[in-house]
N, C-alpha and C. Protein backbone atom coordinates (compact mmCIF):
# COMPACT_ATOMS: atom_id res chain seq x y z
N UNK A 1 -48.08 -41.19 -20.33
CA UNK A 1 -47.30 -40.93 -19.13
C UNK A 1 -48.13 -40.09 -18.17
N UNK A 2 -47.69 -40.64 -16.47
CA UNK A 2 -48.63 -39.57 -15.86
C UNK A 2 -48.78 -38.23 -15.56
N UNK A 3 -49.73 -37.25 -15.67
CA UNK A 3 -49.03 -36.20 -15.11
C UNK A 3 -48.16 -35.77 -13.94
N UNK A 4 -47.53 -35.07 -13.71
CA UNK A 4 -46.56 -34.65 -12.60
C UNK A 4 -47.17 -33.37 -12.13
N UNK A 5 -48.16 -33.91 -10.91
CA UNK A 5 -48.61 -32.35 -10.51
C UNK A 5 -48.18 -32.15 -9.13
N UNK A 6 -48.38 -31.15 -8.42
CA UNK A 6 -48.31 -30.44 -7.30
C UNK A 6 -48.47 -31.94 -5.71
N UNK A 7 -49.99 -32.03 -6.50
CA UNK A 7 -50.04 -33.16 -5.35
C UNK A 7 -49.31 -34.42 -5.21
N UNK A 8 -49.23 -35.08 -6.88
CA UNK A 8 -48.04 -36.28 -6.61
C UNK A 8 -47.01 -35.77 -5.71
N UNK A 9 -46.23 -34.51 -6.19
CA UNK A 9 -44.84 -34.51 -5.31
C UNK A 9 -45.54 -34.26 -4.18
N UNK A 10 -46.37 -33.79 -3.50
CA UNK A 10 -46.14 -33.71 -2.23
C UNK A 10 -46.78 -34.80 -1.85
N UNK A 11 -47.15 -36.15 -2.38
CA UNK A 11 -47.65 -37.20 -1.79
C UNK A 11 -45.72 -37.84 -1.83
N UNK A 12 -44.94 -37.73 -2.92
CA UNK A 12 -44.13 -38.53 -3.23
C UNK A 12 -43.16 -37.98 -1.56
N UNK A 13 -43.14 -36.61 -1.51
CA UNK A 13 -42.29 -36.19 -0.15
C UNK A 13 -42.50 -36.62 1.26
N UNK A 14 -44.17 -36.84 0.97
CA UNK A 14 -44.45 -37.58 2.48
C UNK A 14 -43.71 -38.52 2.65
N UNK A 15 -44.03 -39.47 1.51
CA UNK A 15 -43.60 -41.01 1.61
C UNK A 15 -42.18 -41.15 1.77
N UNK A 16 -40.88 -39.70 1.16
CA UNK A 16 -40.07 -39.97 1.57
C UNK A 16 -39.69 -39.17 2.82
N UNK A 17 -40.48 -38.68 3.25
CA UNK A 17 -40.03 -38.24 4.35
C UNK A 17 -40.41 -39.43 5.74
N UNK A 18 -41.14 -40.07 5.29
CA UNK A 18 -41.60 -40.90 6.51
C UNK A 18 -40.33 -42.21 6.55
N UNK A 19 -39.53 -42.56 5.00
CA UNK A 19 -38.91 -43.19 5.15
C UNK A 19 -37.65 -42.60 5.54
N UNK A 20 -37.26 -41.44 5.83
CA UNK A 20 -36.17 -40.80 6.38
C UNK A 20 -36.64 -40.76 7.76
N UNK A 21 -37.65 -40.52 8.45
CA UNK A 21 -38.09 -40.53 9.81
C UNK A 21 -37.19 -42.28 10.20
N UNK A 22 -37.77 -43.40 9.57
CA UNK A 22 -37.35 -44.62 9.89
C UNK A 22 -35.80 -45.05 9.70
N UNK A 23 -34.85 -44.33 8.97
CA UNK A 23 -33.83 -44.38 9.22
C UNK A 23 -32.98 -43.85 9.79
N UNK A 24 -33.53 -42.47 10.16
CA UNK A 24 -33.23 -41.89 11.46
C UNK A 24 -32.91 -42.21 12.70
N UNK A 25 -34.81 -43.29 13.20
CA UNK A 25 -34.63 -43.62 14.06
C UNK A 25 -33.77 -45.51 14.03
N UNK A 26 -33.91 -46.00 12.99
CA UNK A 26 -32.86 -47.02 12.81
C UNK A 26 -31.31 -46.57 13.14
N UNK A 27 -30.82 -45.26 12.82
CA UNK A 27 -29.70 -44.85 13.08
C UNK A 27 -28.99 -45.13 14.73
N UNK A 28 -30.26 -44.28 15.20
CA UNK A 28 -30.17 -44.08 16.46
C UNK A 28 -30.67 -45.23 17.28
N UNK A 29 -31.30 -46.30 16.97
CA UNK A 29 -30.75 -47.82 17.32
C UNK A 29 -29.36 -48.29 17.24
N UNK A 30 -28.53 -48.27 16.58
CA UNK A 30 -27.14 -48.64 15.98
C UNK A 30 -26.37 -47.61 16.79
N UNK A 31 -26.91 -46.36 16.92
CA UNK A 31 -25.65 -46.12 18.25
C UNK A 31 -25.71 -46.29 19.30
N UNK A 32 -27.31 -46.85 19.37
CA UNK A 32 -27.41 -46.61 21.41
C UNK A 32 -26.57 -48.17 21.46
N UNK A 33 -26.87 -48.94 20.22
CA UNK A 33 -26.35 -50.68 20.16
C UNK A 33 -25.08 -50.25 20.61
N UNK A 34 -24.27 -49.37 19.47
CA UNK A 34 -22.74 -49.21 19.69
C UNK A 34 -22.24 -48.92 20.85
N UNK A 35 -23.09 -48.20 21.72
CA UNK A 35 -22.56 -47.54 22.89
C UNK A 35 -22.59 -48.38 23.52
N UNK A 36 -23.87 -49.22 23.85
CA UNK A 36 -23.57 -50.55 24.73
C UNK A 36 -22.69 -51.24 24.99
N UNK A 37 -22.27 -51.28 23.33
CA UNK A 37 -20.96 -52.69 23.19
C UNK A 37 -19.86 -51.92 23.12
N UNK A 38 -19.61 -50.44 23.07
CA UNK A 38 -18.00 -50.13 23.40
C UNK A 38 -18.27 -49.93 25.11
N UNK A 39 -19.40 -49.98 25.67
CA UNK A 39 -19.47 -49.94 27.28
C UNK A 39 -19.00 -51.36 28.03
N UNK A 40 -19.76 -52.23 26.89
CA UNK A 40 -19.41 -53.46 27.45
C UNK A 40 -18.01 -53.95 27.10
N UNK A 41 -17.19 -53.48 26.13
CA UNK A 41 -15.95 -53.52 25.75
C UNK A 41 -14.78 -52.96 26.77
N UNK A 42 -15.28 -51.81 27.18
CA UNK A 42 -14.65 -51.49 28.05
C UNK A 42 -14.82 -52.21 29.28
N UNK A 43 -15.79 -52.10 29.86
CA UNK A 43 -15.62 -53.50 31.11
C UNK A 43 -14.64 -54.83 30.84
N UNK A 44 -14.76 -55.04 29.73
CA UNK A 44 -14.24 -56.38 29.62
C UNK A 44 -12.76 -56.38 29.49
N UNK A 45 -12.41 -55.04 29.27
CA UNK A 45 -11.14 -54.58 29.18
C UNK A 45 -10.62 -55.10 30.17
N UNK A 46 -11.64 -54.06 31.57
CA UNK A 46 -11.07 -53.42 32.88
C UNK A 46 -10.90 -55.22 33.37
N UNK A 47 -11.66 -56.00 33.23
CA UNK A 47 -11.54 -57.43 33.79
C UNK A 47 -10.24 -57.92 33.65
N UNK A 48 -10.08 -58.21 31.97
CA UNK A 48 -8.55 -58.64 31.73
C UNK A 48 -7.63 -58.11 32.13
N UNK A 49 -7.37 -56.66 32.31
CA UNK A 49 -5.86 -55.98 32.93
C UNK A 49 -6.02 -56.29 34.65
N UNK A 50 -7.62 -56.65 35.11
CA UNK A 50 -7.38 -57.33 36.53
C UNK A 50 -6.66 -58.79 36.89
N UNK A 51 -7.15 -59.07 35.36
CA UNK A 51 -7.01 -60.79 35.57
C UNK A 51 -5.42 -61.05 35.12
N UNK A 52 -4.75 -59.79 34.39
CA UNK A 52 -2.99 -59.78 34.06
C UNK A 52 -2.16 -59.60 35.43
N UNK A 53 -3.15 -58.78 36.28
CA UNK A 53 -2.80 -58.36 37.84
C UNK A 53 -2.44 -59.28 38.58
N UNK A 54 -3.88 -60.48 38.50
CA UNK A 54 -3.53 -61.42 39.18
C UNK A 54 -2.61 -61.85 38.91
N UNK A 55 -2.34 -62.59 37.74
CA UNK A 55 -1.68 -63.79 37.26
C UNK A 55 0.03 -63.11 37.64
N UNK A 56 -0.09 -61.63 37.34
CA UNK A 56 1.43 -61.15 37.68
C UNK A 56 1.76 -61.57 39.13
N UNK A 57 0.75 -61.62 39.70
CA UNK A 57 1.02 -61.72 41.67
C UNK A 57 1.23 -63.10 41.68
N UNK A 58 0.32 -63.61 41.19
CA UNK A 58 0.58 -65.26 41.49
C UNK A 58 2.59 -65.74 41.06
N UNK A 59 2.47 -65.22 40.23
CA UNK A 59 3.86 -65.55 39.35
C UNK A 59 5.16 -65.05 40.00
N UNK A 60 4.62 -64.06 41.17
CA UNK A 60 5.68 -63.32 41.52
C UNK A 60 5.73 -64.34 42.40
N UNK A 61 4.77 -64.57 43.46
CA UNK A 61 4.53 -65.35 44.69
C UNK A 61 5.41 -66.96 44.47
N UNK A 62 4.80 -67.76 43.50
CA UNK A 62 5.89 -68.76 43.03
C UNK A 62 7.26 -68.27 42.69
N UNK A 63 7.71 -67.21 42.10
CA UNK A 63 9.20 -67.24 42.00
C UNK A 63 9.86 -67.06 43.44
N UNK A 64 8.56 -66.75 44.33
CA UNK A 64 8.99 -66.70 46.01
C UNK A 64 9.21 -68.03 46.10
N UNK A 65 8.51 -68.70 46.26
CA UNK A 65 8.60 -69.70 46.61
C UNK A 65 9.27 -70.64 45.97
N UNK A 66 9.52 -70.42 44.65
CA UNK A 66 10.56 -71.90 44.18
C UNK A 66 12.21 -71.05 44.62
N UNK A 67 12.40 -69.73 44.82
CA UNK A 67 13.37 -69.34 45.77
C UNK A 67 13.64 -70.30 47.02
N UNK A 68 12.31 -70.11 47.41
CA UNK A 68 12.63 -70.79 49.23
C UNK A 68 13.45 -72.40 49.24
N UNK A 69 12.42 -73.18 48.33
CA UNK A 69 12.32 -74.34 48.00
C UNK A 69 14.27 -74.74 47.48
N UNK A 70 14.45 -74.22 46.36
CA UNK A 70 15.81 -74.55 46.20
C UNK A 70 16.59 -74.45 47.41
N UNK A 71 16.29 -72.85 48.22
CA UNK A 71 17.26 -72.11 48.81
C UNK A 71 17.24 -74.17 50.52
N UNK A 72 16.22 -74.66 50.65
CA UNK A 72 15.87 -75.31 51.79
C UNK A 72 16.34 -76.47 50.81
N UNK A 73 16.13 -76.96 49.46
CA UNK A 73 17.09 -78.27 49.27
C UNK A 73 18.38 -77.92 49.55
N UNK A 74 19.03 -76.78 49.22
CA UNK A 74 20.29 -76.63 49.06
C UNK A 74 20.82 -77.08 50.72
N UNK A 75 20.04 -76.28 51.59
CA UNK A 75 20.66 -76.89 52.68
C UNK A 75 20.85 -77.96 52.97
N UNK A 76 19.21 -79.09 53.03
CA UNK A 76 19.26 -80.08 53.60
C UNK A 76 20.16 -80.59 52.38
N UNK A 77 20.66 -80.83 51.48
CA UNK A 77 22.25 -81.13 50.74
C UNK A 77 23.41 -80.83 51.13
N UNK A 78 23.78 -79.70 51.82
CA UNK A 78 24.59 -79.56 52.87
C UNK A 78 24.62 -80.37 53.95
N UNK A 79 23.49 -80.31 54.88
CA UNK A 79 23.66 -80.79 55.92
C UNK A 79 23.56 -83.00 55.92
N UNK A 80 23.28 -83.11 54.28
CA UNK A 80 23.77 -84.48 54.23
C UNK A 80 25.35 -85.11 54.26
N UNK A 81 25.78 -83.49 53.79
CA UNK A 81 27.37 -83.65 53.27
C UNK A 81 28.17 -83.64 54.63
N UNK A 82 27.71 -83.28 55.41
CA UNK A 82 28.29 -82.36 56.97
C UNK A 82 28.25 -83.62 57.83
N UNK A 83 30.07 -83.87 58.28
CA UNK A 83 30.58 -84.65 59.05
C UNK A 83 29.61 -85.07 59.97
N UNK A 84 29.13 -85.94 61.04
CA UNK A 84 28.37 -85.82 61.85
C UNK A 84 29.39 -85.92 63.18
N UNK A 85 29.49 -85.19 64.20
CA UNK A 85 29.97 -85.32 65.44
C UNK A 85 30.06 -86.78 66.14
């Protein structure tokens, strides 16, 4: 078996210290990633509650208008019914 001296461990600490340097900075890849994508998450948010905005306006705008629409058959149905002079 080999000996266990002074210098192995401090060869063995480099080696793990250099592989703690690399997961370190692997770490700190994975959050700058994360931050991106809860940045880009959030945009994509802000889009959809624009795009619920629209669709609410549009929806309102047609219940205007199929208002009008009945409210203008209803007449010209009246004014088919209406005696003529």
């Amino acid at each position: 078996m080999a000996e266990v001296t002074s210098e192995l461990m401090f060869e063995l600490l480099k080696k793990l210290h250099q592989r703690f340097d690399k997961v370190d900075f692997a770490i700190s890849e994975l959050r700058a990633d994360n931050q991106t994508m809860r940045a880009q998450l959030h945009a994509l948010q802000g889009d959809v509650n624009n795009l619920r905005a629209t669709v609410g306006h549009f929806e309102s705008r047609l219940d205007r208008i199929d208002n009008r629409l009945e409210l203008r058959e209803f007449q010209e149905a009246q004014a088919r019914f209406e005696p003529q002079p």
